[in-house]
PDB file of N, CA and C in Angstrom:
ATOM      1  N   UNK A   1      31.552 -28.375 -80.247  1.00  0.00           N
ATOM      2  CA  UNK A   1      31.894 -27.772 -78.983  1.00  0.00           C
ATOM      3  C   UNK A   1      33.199 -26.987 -79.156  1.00  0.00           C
ATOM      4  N   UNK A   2      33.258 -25.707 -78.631  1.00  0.00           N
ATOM      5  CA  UNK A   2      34.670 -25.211 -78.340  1.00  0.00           C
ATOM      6  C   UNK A   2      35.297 -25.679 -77.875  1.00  0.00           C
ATOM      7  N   UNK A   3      37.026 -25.163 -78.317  1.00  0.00           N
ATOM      8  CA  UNK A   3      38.257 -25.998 -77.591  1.00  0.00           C
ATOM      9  C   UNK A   3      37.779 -25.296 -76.039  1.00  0.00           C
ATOM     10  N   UNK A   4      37.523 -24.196 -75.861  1.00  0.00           N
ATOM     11  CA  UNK A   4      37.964 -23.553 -74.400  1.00  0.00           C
ATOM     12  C   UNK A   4      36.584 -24.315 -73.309  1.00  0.00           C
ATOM     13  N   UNK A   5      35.575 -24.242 -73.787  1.00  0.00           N
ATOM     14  CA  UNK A   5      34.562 -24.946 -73.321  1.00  0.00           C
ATOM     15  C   UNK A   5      34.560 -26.480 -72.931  1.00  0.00           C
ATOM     16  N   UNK A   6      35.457 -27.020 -73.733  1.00  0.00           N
ATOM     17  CA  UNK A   6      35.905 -28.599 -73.514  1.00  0.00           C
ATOM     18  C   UNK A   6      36.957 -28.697 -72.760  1.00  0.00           C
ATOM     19  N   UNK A   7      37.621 -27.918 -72.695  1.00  0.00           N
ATOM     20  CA  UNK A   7      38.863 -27.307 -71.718  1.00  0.00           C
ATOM     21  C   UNK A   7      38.617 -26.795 -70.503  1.00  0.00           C
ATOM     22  N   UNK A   8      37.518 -26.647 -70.151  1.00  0.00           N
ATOM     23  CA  UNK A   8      36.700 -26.005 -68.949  1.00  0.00           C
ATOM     24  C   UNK A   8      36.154 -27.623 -68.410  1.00  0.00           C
ATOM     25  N   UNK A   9      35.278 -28.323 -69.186  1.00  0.00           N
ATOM     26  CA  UNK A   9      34.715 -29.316 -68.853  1.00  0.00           C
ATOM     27  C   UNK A   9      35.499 -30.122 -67.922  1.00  0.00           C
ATOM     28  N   UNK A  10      36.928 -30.641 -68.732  1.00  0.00           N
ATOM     29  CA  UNK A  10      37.738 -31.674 -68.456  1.00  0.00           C
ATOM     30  C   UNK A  10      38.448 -31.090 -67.128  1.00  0.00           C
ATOM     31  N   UNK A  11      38.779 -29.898 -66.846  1.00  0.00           N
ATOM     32  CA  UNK A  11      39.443 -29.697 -65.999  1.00  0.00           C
ATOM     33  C   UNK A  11      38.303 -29.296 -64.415  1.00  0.00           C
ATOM     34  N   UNK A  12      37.303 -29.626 -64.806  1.00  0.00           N
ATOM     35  CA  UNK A  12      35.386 -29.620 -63.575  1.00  0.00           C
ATOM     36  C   UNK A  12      35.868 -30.895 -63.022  1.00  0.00           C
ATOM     37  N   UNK A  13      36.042 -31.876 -64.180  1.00  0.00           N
ATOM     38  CA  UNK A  13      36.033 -33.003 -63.670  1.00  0.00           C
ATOM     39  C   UNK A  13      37.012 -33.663 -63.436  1.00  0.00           C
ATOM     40  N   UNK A  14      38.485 -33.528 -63.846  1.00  0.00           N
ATOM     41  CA  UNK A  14      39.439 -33.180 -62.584  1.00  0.00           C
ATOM     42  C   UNK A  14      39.491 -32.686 -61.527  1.00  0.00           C
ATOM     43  N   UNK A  15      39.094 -31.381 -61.487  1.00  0.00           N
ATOM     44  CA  UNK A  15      38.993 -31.013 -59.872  1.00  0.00           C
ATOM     45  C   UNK A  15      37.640 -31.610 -59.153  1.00  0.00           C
ATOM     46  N   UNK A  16      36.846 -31.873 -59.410  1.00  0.00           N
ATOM     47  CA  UNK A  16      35.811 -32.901 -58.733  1.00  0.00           C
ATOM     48  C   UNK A  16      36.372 -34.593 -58.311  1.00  0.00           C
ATOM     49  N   UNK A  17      37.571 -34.813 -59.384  1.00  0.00           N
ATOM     50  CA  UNK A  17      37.888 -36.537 -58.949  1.00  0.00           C
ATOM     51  C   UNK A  17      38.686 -35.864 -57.760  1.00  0.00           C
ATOM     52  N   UNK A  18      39.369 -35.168 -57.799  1.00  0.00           N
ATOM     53  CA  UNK A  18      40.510 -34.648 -56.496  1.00  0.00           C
ATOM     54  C   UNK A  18      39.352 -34.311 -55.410  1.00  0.00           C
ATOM     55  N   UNK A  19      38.353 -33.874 -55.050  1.00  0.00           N
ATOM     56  CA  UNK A  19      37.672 -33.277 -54.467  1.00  0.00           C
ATOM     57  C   UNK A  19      36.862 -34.632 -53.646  1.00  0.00           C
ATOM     58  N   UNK A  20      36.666 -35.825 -54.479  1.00  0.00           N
ATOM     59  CA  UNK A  20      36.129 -37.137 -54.106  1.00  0.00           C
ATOM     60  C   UNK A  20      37.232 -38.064 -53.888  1.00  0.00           C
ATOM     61  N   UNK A  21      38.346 -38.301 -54.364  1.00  0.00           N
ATOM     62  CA  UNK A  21      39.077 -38.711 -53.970  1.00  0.00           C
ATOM     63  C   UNK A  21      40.305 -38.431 -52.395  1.00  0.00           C
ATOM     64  N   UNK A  22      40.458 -36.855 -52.705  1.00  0.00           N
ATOM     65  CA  UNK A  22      40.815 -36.561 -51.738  1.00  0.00           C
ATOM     66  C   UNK A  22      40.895 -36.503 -50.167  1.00  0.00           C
ATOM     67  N   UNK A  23      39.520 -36.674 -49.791  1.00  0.00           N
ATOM     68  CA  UNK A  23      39.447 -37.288 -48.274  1.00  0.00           C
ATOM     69  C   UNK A  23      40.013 -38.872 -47.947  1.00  0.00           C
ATOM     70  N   UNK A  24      39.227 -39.327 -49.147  1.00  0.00           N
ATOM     71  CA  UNK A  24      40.158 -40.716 -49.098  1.00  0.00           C
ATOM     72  C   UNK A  24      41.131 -41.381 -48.639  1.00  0.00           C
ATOM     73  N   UNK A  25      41.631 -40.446 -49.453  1.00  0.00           N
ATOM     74  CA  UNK A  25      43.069 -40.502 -49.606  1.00  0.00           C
ATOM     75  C   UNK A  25      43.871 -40.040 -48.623  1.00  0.00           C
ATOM     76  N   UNK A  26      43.487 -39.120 -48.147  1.00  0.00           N
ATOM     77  CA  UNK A  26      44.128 -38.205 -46.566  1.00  0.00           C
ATOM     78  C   UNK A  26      43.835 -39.281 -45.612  1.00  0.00           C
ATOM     79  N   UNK A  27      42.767 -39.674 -45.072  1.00  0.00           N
ATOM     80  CA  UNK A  27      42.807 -40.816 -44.267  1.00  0.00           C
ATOM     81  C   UNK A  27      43.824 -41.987 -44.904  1.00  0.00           C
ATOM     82  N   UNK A  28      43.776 -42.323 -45.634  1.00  0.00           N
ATOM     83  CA  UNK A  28      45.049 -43.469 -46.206  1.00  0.00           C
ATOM     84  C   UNK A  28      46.342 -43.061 -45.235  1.00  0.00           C
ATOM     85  N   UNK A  29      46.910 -41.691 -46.086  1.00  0.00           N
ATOM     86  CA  UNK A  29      48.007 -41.155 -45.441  1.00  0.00           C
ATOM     87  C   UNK A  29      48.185 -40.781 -43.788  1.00  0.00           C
ATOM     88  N   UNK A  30      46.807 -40.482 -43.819  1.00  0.00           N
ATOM     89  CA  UNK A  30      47.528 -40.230 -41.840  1.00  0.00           C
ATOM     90  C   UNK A  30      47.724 -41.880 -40.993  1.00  0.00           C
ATOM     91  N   UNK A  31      46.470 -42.600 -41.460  1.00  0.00           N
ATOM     92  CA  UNK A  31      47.052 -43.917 -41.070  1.00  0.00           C
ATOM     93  C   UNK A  31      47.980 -44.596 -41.154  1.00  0.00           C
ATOM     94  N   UNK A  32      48.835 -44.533 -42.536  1.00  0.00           N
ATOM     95  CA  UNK A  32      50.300 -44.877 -42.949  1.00  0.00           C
ATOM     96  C   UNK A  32      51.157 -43.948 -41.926  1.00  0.00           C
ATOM     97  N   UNK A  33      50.962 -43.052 -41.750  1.00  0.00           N
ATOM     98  CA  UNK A  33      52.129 -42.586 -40.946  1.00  0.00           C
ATOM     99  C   UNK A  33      52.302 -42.478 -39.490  1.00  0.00           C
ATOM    100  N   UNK A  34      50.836 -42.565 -38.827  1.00  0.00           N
ATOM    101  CA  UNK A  34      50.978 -43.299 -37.613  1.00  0.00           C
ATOM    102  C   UNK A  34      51.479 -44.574 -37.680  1.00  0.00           C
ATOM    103  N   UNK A  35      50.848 -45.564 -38.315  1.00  0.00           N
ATOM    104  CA  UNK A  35      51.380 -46.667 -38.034  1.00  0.00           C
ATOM    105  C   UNK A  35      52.841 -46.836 -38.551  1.00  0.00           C
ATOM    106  N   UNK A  36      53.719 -45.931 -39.416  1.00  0.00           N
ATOM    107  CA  UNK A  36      55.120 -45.823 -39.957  1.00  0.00           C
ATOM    108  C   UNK A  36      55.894 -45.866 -38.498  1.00  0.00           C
ATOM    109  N   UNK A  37      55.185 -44.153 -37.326  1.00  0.00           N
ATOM    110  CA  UNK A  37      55.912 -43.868 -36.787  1.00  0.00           C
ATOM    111  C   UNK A  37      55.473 -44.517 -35.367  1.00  0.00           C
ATOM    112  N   UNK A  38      54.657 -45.636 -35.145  1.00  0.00           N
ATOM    113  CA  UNK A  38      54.390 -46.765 -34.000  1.00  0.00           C
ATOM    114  C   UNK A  38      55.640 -47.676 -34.669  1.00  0.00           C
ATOM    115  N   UNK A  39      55.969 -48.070 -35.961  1.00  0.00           N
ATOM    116  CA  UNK A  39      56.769 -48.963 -36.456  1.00  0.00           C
ATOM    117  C   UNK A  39      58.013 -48.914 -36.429  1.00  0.00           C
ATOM    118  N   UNK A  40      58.619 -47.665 -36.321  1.00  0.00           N
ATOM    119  CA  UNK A  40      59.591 -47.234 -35.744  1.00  0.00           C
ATOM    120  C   UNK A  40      60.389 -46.919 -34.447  1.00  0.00           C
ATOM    121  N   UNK A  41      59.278 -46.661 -33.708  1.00  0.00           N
ATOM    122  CA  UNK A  41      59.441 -46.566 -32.450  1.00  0.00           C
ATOM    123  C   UNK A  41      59.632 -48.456 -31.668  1.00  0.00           C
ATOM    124  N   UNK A  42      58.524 -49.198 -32.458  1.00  0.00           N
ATOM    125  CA  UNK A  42      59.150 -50.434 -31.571  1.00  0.00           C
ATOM    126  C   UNK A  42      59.578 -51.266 -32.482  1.00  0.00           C
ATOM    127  N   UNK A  43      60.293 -50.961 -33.680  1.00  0.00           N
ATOM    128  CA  UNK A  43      61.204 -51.588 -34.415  1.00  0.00           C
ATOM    129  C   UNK A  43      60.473 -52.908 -34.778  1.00  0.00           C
ATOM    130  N   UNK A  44      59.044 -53.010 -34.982  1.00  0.00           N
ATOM    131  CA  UNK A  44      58.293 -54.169 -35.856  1.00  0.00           C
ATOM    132  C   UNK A  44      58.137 -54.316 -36.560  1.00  0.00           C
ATOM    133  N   UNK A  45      58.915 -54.685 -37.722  1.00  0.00           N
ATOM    134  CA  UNK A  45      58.466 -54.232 -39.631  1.00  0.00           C
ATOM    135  C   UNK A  45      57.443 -55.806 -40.347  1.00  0.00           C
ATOM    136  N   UNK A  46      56.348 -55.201 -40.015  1.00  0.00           N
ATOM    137  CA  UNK A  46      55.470 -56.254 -40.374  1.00  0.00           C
ATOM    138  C   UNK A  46      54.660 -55.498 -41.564  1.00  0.00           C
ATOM    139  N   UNK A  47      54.366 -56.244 -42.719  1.00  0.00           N
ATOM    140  CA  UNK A  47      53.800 -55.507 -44.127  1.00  0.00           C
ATOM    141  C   UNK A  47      52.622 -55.279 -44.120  1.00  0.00           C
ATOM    142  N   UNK A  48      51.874 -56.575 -42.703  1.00  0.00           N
ATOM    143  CA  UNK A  48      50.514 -56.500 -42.668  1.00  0.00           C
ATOM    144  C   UNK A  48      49.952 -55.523 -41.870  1.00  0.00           C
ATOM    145  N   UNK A  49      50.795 -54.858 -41.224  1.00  0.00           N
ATOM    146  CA  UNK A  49      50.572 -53.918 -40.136  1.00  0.00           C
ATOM    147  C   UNK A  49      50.573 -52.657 -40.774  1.00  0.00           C
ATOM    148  N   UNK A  50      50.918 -52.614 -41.706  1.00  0.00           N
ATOM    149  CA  UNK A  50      50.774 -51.084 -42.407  1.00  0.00           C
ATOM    150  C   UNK A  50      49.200 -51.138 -43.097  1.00  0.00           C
ATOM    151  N   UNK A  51      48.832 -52.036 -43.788  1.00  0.00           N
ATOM    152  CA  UNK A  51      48.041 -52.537 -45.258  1.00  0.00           C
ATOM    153  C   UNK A  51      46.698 -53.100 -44.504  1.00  0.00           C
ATOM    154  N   UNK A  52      46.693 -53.565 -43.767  1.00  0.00           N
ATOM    155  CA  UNK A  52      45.255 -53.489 -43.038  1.00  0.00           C
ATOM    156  C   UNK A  52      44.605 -52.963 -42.653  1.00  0.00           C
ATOM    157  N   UNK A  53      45.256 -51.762 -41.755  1.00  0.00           N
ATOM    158  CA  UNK A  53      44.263 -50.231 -40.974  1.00  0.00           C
ATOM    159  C   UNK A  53      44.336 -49.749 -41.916  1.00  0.00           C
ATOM    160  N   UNK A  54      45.043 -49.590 -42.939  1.00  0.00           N
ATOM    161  CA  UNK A  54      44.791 -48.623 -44.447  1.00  0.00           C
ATOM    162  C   UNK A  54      43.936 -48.853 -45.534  1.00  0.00           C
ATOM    163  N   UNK A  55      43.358 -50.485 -45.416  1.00  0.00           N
ATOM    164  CA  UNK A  55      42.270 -50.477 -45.863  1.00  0.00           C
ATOM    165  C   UNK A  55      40.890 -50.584 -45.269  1.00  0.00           C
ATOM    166  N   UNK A  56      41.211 -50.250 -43.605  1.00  0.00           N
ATOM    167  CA  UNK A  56      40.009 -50.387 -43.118  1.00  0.00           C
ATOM    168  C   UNK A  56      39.510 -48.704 -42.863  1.00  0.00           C
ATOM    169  N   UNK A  57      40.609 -48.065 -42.500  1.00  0.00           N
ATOM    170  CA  UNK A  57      40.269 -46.578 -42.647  1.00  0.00           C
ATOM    171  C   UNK A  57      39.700 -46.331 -43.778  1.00  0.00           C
ATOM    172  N   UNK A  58      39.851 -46.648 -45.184  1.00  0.00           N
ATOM    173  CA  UNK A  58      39.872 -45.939 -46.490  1.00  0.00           C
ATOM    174  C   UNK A  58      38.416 -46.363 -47.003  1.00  0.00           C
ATOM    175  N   UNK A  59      38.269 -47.596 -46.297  1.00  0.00           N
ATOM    176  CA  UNK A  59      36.518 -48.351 -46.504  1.00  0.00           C
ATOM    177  C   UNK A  59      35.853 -47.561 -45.808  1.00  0.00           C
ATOM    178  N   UNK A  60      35.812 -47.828 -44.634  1.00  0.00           N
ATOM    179  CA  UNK A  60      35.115 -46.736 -43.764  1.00  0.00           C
ATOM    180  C   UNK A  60      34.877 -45.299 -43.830  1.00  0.00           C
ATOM    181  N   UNK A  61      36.073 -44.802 -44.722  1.00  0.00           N
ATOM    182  CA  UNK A  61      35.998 -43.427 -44.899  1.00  0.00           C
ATOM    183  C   UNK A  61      34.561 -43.480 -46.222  1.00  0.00           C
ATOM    184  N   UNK A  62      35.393 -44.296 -46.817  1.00  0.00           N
ATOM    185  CA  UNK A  62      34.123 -44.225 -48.322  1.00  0.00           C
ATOM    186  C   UNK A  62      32.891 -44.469 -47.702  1.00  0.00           C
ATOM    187  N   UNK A  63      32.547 -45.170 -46.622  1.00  0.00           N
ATOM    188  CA  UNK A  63      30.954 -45.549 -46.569  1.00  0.00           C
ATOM    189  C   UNK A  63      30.640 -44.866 -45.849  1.00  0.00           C
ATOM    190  N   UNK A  64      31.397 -43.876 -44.923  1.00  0.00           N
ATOM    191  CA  UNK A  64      30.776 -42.332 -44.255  1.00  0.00           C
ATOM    192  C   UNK A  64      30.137 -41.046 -45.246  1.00  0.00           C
ATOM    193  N   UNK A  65      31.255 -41.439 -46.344  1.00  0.00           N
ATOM    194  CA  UNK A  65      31.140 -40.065 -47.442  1.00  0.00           C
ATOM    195  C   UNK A  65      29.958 -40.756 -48.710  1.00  0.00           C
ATOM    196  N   UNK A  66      29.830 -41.699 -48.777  1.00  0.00           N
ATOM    197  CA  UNK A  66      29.564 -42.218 -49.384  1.00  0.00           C
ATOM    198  C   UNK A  66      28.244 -41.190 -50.083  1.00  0.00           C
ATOM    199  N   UNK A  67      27.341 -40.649 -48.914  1.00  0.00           N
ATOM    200  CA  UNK A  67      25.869 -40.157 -49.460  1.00  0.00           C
ATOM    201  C   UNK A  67      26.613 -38.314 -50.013  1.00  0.00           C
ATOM    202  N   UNK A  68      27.619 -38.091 -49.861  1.00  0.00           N
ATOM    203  CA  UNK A  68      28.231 -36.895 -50.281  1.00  0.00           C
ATOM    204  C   UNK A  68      28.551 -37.134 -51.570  1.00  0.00           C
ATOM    205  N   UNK A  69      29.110 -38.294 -51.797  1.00  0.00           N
ATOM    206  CA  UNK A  69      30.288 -38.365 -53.170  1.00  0.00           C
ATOM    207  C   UNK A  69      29.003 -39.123 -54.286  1.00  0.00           C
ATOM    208  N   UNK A  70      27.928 -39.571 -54.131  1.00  0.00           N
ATOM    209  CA  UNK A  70      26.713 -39.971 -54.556  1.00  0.00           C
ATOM    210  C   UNK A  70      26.240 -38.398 -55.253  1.00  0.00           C
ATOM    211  N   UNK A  71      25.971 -37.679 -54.411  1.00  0.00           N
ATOM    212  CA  UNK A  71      25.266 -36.024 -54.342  1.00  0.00           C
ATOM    213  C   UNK A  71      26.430 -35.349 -55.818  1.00  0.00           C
ATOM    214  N   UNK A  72      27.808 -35.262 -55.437  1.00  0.00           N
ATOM    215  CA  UNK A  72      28.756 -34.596 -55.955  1.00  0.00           C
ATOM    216  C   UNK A  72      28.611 -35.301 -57.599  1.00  0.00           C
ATOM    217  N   UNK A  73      28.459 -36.684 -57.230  1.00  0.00           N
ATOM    218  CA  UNK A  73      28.401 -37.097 -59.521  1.00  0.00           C
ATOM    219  C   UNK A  73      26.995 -36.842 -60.096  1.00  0.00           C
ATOM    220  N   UNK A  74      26.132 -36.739 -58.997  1.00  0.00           N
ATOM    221  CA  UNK A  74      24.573 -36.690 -59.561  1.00  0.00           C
ATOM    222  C   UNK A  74      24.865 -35.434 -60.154  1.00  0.00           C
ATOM    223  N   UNK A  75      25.449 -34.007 -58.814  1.00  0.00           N
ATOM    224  CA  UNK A  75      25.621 -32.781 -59.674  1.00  0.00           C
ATOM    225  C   UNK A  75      26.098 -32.629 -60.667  1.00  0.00           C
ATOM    226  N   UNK A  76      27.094 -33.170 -61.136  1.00  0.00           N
ATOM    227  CA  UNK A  76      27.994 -33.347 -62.149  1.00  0.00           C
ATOM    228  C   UNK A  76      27.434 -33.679 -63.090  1.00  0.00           C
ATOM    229  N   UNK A  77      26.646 -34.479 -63.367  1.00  0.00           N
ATOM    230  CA  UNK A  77      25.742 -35.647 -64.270  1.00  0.00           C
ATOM    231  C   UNK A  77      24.921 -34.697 -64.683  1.00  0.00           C
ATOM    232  N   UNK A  78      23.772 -34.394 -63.788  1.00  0.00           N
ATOM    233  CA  UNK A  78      23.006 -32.911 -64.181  1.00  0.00           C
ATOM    234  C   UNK A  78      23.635 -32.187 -64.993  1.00  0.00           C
ATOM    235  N   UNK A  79      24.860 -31.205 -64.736  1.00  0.00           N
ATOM    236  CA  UNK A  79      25.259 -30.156 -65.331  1.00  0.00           C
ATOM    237  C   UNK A  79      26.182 -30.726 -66.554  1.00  0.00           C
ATOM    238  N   UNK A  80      26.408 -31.745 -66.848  1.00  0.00           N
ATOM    239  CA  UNK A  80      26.916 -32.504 -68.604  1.00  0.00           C
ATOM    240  C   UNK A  80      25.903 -32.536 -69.076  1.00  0.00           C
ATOM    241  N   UNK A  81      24.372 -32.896 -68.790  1.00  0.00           N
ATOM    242  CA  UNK A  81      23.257 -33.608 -69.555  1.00  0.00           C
ATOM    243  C   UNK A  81      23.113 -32.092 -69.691  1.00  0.00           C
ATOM    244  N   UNK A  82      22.956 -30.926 -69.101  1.00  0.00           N
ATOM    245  CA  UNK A  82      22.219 -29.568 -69.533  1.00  0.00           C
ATOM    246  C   UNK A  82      23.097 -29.126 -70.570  1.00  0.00           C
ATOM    247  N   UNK A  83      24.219 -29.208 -70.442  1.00  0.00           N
ATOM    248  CA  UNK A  83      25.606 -29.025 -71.778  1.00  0.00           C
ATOM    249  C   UNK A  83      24.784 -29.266 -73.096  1.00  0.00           C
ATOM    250  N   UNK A  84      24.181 -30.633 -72.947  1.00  0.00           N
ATOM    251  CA  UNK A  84      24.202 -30.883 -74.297  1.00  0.00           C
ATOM    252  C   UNK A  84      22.282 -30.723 -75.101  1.00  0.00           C
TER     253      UNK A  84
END
């Protein structure tokens, strides 16, 4: 295989983990920062109060996307197996 062709590959599937990861992850963050700036406002610093809606958003997000991010590695999978 070429360097530039393997260099193409690796960087598909970088921008595809960002592309599946990324919603994720955005729900993570907006929930952390509502609940930062509810935590601030009434001065409650509880650890469980951050770390619970952040893993219930981030589950939920995955099992909404779930039949998308299924679709997105099958494509992926396809177009490595035709590579070779």
């Amino acid at each position: 295989m070429i360097d530039g062709s393997l260099l193409e590959l690796v960087r598909h599937a970088m921008v595809m983990t960002l592309e599946i990861a990324g919603p994720v992850l955005v729900a993570g963050l907006v929930i952390g920062l509502v609940i930062s700036i509810v935590q601030a406002v009434t001065q409650i610093q509880e650890q469980t109060l951050t770390i619970v809606p952040k893993i219930v958003a981030m589950s939920v997000m995955l099992v909404v996307l779930l039949p998308w991010i299924v679709a997105k590695i099958a494509d992926f999978a396809v177009s490595m197996f035709r590579l070779v």
